[in-house]
N, C-alpha and C. Protein backbone atom coordinates (compact mmCIF):
# COMPACT_ATOMS: atom_id res chain seq x y z
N UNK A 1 106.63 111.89 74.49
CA UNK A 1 105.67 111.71 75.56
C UNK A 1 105.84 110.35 76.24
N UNK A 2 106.08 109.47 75.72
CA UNK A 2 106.36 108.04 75.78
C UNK A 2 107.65 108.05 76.93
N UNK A 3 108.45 108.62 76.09
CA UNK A 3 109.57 108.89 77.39
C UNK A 3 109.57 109.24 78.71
N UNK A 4 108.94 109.77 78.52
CA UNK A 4 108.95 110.93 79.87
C UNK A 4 107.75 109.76 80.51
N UNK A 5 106.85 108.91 79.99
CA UNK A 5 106.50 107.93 81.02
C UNK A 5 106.98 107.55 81.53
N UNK A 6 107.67 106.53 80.69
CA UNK A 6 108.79 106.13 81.26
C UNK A 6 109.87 106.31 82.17
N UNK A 7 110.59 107.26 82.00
CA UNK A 7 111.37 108.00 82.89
C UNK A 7 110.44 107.70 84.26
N UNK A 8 109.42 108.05 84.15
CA UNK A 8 108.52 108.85 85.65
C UNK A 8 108.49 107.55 85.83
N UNK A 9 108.23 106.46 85.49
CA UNK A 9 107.97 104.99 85.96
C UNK A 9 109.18 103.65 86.04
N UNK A 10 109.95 104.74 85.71
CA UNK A 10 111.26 104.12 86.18
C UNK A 10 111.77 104.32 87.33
N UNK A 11 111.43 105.89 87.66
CA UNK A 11 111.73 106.34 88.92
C UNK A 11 110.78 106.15 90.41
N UNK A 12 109.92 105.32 89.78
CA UNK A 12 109.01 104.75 91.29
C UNK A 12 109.18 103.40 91.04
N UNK A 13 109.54 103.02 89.89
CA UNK A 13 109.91 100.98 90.41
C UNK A 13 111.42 101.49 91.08
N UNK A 14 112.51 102.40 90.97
CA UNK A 14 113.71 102.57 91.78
C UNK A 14 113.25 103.02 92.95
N UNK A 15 112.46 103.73 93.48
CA UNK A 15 111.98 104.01 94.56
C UNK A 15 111.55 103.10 95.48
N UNK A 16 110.89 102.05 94.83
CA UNK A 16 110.10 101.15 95.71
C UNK A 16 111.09 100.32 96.38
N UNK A 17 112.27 99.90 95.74
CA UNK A 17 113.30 99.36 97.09
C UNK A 17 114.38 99.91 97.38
N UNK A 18 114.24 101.45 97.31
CA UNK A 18 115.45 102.11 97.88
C UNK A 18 115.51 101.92 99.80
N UNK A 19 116.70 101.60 100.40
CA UNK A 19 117.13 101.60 101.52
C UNK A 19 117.27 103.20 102.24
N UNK A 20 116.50 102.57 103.08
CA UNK A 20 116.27 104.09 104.11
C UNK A 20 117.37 103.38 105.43
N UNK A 21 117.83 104.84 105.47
CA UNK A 21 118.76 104.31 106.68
C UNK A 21 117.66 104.80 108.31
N UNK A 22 117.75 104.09 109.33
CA UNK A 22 116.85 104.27 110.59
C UNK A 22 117.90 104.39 111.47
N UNK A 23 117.96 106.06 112.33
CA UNK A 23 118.56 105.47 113.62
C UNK A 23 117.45 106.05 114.49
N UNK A 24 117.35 105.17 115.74
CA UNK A 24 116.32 105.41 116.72
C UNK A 24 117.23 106.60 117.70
N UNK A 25 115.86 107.79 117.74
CA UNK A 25 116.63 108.75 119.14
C UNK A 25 115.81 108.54 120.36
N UNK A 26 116.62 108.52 121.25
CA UNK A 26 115.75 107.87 122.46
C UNK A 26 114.59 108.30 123.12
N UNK A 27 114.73 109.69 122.82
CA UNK A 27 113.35 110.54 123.26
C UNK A 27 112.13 109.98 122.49
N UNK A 28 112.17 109.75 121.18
CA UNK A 28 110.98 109.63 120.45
C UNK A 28 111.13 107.96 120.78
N UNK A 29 111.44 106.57 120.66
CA UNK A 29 112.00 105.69 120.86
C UNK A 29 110.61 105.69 122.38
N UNK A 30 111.17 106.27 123.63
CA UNK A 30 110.52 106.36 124.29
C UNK A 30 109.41 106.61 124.25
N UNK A 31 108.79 107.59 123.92
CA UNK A 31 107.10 108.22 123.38
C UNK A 31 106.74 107.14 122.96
N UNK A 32 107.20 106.31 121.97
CA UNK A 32 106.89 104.83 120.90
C UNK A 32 106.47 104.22 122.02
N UNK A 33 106.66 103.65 122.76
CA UNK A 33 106.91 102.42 124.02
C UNK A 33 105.65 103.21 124.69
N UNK A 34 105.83 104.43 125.31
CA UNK A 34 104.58 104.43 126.19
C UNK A 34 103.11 104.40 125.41
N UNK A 35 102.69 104.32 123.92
CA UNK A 35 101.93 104.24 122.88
C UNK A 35 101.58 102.78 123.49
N UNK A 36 102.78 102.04 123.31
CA UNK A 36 102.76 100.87 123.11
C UNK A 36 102.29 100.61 124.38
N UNK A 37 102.35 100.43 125.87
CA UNK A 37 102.12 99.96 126.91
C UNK A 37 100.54 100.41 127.13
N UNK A 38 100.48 101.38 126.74
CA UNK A 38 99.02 102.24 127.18
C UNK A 38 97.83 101.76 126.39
N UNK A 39 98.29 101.14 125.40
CA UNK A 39 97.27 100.65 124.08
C UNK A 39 97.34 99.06 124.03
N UNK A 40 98.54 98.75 125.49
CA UNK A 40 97.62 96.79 125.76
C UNK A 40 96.72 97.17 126.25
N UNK A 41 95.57 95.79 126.09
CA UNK A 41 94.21 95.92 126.28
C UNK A 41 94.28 95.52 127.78
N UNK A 42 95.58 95.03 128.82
CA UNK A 42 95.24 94.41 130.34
C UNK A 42 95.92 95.97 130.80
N UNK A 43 96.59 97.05 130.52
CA UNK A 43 96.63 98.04 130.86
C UNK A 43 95.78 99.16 130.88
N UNK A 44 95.29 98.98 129.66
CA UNK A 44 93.82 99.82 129.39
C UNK A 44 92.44 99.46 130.90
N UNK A 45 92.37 97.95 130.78
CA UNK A 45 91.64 97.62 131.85
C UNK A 45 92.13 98.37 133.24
N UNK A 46 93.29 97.87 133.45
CA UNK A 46 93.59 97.84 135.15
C UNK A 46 93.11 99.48 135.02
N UNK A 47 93.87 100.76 134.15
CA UNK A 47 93.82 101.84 134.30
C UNK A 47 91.94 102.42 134.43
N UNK A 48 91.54 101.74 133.55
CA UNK A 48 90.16 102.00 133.64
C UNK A 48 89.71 101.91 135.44
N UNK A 49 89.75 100.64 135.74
CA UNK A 49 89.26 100.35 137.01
C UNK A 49 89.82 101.39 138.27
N UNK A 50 91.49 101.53 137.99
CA UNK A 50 91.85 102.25 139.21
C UNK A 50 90.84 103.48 139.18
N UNK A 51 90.44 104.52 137.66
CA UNK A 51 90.03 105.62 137.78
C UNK A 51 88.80 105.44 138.23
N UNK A 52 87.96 104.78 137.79
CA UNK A 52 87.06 104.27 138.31
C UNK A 52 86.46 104.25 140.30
N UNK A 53 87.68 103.45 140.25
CA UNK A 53 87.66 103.69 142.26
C UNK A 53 88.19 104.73 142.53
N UNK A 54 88.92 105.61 141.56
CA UNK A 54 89.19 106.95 142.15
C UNK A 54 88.02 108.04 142.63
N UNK A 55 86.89 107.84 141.18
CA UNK A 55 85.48 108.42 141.29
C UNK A 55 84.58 108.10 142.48
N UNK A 56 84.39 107.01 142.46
CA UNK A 56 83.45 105.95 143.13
C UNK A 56 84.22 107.01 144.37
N UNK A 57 85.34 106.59 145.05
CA UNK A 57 85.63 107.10 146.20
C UNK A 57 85.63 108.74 146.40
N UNK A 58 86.06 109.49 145.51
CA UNK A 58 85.88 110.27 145.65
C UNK A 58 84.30 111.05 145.71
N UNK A 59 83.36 110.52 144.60
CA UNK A 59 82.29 110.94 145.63
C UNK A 59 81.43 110.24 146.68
N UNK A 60 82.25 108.79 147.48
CA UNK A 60 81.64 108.68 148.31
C UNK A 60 82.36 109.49 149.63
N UNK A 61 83.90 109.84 149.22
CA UNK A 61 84.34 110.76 150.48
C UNK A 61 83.37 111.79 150.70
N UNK A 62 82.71 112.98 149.65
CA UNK A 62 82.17 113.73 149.59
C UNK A 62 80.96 113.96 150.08
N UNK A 63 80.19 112.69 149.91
CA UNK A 63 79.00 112.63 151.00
C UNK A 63 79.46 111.79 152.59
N UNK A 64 80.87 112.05 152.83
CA UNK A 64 81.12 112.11 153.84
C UNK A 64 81.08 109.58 154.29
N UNK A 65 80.80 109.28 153.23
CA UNK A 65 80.42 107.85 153.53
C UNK A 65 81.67 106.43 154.10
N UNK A 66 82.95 107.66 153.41
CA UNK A 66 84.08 106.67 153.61
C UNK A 66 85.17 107.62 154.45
N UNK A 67 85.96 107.10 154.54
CA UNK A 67 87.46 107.93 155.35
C UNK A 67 88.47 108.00 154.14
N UNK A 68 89.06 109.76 154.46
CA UNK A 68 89.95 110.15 153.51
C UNK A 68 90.99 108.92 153.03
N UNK A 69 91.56 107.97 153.76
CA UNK A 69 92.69 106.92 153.53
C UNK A 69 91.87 106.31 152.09
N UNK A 70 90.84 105.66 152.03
CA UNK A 70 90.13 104.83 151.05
C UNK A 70 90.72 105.73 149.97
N UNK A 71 89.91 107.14 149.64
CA UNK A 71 90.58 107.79 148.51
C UNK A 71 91.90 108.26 148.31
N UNK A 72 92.49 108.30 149.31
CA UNK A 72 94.48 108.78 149.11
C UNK A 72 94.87 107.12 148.42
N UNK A 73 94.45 106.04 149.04
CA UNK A 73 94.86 104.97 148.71
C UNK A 73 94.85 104.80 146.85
N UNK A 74 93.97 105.03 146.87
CA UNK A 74 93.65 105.29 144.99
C UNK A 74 94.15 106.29 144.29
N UNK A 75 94.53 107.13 144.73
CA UNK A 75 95.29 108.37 144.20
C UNK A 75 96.37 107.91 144.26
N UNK A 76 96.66 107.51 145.34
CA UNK A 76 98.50 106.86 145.15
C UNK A 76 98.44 105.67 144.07
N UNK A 77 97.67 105.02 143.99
CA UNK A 77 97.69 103.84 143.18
C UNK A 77 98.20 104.46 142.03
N UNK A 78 96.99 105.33 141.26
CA UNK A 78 97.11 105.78 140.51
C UNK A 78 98.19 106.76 139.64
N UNK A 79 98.94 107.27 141.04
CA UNK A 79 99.79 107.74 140.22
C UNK A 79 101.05 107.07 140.15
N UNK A 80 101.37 106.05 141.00
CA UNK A 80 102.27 104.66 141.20
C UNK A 80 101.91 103.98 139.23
N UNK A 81 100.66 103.71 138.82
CA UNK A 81 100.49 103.48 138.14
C UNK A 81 100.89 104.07 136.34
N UNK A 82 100.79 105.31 136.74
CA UNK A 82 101.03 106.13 135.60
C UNK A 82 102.90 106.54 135.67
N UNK A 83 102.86 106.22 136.82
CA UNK A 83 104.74 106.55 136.73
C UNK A 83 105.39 105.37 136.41
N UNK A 84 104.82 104.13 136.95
CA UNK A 84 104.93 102.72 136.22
C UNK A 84 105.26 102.41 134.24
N UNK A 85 103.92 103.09 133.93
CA UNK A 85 103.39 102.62 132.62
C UNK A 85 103.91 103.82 131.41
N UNK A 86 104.41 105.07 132.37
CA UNK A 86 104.66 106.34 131.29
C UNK A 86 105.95 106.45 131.41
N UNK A 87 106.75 106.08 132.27
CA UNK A 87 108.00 106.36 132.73
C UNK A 87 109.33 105.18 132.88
N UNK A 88 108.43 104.08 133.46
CA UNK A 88 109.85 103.22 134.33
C UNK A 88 110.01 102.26 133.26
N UNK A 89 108.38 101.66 132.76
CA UNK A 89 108.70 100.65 131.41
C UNK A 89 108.94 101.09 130.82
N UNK A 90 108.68 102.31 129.82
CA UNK A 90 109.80 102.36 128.58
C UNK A 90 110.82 102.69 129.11
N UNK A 91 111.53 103.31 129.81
CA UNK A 91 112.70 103.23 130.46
C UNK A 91 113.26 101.76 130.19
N UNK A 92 112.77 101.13 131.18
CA UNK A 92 113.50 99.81 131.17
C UNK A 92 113.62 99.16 130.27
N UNK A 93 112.47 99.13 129.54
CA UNK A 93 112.40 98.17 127.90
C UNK A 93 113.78 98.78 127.32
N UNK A 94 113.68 99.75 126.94
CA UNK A 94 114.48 100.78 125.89
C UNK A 94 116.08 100.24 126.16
N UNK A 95 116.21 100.61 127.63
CA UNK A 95 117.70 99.98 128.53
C UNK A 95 117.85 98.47 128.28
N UNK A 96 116.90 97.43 128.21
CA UNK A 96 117.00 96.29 128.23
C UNK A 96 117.24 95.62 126.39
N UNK A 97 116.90 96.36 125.72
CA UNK A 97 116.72 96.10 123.92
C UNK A 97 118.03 96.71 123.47
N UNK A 98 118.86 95.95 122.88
CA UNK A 98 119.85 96.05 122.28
C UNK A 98 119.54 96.88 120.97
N UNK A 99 117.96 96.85 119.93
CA UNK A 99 117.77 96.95 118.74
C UNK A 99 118.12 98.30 118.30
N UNK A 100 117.49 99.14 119.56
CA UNK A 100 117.37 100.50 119.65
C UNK A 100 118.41 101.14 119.74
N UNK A 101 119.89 100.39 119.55
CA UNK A 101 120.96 100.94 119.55
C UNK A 101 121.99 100.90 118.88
N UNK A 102 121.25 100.53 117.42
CA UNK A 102 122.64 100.09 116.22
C UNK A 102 121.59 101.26 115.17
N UNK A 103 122.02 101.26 114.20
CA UNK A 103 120.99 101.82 112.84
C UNK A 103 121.41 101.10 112.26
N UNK A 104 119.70 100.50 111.54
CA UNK A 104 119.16 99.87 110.69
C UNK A 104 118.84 100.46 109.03
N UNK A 105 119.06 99.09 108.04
CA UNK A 105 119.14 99.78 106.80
C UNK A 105 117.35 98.79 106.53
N UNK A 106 116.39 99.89 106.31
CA UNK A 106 115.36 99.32 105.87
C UNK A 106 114.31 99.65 104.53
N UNK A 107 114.28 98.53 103.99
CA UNK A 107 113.66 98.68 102.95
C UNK A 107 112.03 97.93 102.49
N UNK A 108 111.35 98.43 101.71
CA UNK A 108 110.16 97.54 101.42
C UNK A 108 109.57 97.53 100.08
N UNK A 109 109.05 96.72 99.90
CA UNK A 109 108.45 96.70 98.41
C UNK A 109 106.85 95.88 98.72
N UNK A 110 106.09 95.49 97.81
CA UNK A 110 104.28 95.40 97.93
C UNK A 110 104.52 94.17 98.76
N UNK A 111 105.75 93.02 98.33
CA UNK A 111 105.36 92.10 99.20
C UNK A 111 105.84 92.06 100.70
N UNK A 112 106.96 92.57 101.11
CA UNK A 112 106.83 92.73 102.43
C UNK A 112 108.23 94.36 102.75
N UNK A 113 109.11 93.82 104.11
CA UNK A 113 110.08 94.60 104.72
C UNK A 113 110.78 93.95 104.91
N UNK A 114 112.12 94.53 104.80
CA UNK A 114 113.22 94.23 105.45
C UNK A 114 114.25 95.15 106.44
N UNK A 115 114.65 94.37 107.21
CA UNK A 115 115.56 95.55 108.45
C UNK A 115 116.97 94.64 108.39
N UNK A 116 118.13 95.62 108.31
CA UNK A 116 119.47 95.19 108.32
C UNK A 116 120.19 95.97 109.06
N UNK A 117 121.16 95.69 110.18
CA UNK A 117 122.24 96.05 110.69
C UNK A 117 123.57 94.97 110.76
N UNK A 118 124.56 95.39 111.27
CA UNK A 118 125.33 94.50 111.47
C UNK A 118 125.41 93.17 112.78
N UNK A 119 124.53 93.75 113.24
CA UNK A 119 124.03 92.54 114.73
C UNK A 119 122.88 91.57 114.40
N UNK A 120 122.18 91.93 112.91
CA UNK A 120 121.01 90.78 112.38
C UNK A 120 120.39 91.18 111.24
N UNK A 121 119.36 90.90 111.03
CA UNK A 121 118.64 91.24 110.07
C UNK A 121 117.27 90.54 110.47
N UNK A 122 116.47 91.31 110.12
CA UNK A 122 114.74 90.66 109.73
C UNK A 122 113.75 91.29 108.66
N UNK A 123 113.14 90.43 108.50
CA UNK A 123 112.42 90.15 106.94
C UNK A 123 110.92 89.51 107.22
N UNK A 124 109.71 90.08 106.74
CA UNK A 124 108.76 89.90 107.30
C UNK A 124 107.70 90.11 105.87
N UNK A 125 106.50 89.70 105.37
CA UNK A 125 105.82 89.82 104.64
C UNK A 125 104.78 90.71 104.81
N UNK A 126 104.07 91.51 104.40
CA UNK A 126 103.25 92.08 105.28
C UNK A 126 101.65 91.72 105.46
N UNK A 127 101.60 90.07 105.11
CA UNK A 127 100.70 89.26 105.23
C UNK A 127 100.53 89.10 106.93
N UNK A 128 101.90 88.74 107.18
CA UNK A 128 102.63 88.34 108.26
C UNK A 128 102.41 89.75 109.68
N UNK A 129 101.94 91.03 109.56
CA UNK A 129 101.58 91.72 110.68
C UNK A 129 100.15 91.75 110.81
N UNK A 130 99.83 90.64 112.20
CA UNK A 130 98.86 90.83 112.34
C UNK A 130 97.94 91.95 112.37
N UNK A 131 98.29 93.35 113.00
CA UNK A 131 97.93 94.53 113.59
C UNK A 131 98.95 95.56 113.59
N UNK A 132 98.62 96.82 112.76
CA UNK A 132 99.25 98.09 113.28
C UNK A 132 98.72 99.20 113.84
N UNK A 133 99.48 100.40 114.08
CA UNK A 133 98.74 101.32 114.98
C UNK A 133 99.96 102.32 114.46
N UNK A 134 99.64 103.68 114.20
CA UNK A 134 100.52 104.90 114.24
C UNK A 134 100.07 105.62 115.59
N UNK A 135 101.67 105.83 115.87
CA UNK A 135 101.86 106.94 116.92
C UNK A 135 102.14 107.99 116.26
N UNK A 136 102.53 109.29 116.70
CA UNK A 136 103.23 110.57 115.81
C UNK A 136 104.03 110.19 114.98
N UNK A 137 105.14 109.52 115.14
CA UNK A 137 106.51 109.85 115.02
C UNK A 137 106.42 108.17 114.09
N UNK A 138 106.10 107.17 114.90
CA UNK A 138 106.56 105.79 114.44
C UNK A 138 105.27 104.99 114.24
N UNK A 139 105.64 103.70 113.33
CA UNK A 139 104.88 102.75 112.73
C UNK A 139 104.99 101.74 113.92
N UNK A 140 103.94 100.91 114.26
CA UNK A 140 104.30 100.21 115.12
C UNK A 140 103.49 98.86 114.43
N UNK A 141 104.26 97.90 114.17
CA UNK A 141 104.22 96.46 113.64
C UNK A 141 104.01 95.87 114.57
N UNK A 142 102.86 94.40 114.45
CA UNK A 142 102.38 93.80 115.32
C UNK A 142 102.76 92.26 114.99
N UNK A 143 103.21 91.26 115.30
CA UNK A 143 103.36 90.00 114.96
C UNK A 143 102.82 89.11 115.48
N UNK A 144 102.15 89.46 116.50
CA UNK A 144 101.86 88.53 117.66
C UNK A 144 101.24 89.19 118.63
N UNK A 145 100.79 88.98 119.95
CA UNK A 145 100.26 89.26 120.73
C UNK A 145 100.98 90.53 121.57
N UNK A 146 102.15 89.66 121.45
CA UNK A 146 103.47 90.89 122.28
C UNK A 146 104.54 91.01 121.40
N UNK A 147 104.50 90.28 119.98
CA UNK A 147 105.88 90.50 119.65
C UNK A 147 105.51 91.51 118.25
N UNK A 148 106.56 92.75 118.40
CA UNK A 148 106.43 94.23 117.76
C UNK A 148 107.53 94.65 117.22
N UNK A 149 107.38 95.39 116.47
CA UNK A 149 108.78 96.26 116.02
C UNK A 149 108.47 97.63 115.86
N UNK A 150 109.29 98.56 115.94
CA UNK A 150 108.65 100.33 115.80
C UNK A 150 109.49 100.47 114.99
N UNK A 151 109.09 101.15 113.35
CA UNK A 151 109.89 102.34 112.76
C UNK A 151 109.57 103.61 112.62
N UNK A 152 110.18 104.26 112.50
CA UNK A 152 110.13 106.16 112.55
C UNK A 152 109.58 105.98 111.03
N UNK A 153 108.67 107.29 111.53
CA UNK A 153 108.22 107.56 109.73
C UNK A 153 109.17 108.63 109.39
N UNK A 154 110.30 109.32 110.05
CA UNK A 154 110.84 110.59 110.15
C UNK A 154 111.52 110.42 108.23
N UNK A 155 112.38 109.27 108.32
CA UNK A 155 113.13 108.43 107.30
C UNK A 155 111.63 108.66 105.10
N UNK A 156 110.88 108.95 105.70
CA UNK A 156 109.70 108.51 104.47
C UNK A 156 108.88 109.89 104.55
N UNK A 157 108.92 110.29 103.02
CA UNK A 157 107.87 111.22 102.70
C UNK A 157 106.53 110.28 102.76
N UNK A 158 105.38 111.38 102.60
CA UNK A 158 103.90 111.09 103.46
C UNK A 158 103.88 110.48 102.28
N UNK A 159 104.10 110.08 100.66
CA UNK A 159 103.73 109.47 100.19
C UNK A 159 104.18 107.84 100.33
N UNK A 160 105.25 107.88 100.75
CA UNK A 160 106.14 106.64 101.20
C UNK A 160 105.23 106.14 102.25
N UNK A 161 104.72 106.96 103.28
CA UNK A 161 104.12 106.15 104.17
C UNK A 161 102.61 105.72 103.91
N UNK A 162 102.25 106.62 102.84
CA UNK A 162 100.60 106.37 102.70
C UNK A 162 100.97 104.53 101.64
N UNK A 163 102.09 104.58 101.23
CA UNK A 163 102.31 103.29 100.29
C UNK A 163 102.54 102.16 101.41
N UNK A 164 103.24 102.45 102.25
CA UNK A 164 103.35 101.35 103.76
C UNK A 164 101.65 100.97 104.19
N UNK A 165 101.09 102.61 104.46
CA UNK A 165 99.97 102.04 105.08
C UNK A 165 98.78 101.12 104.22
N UNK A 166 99.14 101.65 102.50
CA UNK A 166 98.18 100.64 102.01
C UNK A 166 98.68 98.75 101.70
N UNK A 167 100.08 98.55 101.97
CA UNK A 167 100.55 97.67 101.95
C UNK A 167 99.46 96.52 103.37
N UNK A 168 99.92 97.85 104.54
CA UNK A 168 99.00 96.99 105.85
C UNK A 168 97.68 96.59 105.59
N UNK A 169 97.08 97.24 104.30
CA UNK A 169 95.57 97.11 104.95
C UNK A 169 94.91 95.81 103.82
């Protein structure tokens, strides 16, 4: 009986720093990023306000109080806005980030993570993330105000990730 503890508790201290290999696919990669843009708090604002004057105008067109231009003007905003924030930035980010285009060997244990490719490496405690947030697909690490990293949970059974998420909290 003793054994077979053992055994079983041998095989989760080997677990705890086995290397997961990460490669990012750009479709999901993308989805990550628009999470990310939509959930700053000065995007959340502006978006609030445009819809906002979308209402406001739209029912003051309705009682006839303003001219159709006032509300087309906000509709265009708005969707200038959402093709902006859903489409062109992660686009561009994604095109502009080298990270998203090597695979990474990553591993973690209670005290923090590590990420390795052949273009760098980083190593982080998980004292050290200020803030996280799950999207579907990916973990999104917070360091700073703007500075982030995304991994796929695709790489980790749900118990692997429920051990990440109690690491964050």
């Amino acid at each position: 009986m003793q054994t077979v503890a053992l055994l079983i508790f041998d095989a989760n201290f080997i677990n705890r720093f086995m290397s997961y290999s990460i490669i990012f696919q750009k479709t999901a990669v993308l989805q990550a990023l628009r999470y990310h843009f939509i959930k700053q708090s000065e995007i959340k604002t502006l978006l609030v306000i445009v819809n906002l004057y979308a209402i406001v105008t739209a029912i003051l067109l309705y009682f006839k109080k303003i001219r159709p231009e006032l509300f087309l003007l906000g509709s265009v905003l708005w969707i200038v806005l959402m093709l902006l924030f859903w489409y062109i930035l992660p686009w561009w980010f994604f095109r502009k980030t080298t990270l998203f285009k090597y695979p990474w060997q990553f591993s973690f244990n209670k005290e923090g993570a590590n990420l390795v490719c052949p273009q760098g490496e980083a190593a982080w405690k998980w004292s050290e993330v200020e803030h996280y947030f799950e999207s579907p697909a990916f973990f999104h690490f917070y360091f700073g105000p703007k500075s982030f990293f995304i991994i796929p949970k695709e790489p980790f059974s749900f118990e692997e990730q429920q051990e990440i998420r109690g690491f964050l909290k």
